[in-house]
Protein backbone atom coordinates (compact mmCIF):
# COMPACT_ATOMS: atom_id res chain seq x y z
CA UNK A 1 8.09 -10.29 12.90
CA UNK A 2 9.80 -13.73 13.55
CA UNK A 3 13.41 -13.79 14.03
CA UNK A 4 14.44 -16.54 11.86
CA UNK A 5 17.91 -16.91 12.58
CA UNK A 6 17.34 -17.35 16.14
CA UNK A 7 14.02 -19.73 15.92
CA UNK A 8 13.91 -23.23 14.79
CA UNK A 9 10.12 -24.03 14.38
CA UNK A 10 7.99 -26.24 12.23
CA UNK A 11 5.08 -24.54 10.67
CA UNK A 12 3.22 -25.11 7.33
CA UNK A 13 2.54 -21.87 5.57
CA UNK A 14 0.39 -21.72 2.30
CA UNK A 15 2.19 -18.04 0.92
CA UNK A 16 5.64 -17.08 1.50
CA UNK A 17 6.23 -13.78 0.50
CA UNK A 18 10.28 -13.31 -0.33
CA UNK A 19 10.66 -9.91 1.05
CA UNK A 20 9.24 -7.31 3.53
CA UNK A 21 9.23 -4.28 1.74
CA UNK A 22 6.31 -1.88 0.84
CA UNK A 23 5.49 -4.59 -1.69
CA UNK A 24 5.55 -7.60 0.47
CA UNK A 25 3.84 -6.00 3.39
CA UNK A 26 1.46 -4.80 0.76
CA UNK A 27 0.83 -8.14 -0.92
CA UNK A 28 0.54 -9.94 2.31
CA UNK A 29 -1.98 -7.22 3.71
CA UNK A 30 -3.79 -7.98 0.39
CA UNK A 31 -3.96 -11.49 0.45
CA UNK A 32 -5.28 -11.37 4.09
CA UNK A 33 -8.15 -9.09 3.41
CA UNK A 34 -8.67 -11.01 0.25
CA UNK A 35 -10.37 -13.77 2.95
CA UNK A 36 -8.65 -16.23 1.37
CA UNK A 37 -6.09 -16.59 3.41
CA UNK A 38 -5.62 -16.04 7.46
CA UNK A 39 -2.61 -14.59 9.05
CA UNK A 40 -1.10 -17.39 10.32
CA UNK A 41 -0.93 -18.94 6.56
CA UNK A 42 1.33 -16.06 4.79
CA UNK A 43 4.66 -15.89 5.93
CA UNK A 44 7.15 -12.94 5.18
CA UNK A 45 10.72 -13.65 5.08
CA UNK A 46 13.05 -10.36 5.01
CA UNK A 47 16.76 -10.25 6.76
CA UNK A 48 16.12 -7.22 8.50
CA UNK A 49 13.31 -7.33 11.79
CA UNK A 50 12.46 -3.23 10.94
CA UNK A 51 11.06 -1.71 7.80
CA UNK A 52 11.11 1.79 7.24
CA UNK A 53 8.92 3.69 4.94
CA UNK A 54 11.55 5.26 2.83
CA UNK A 55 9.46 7.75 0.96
CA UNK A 56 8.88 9.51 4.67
CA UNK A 57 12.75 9.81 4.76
CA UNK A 58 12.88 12.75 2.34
CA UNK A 59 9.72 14.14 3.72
CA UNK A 60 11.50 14.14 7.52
CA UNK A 61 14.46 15.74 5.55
CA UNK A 62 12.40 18.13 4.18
CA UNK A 63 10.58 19.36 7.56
CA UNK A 64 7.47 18.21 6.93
CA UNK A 65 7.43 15.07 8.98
CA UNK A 66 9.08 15.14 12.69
CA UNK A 67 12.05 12.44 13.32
CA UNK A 68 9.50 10.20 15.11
CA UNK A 69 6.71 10.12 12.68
CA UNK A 70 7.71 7.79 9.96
């Protein structure tokens, strides 16, 4: 993912998705496989550069996933 803060670009997108959560990787994913739109025209914007899967959290807490497998 692009590090906006440090980037100054010019690029038209046609989707901007406010967020990169499960549901804006989710809708993103979607819209791509839709065929409707490519890649390079959906655009996430989310502070962070990481996401983590947070119901995996509780399941590495529990034992049942290893620290590394989220």
């Amino acid at each position: 993912m692009m590090n906006l803060a440090s980037k100054r670009f010019s690029t038209n997108v046609r989707v901007a998705v406010m967020g990169g959560g499960s549901g804006g990787i989710c809708a993103s994913a979607q819209l791509m496989r839709s065929g409707k739109f490519k890649a390079d025209e959906i655009m996430v914007f989310d502070p962070s550069d990481t996401h983590y899967y947070q119901p995996s959290l509780t399941m590495i807490g529990g034992g049942v996933l290893g620290e590394n497998e989220y």
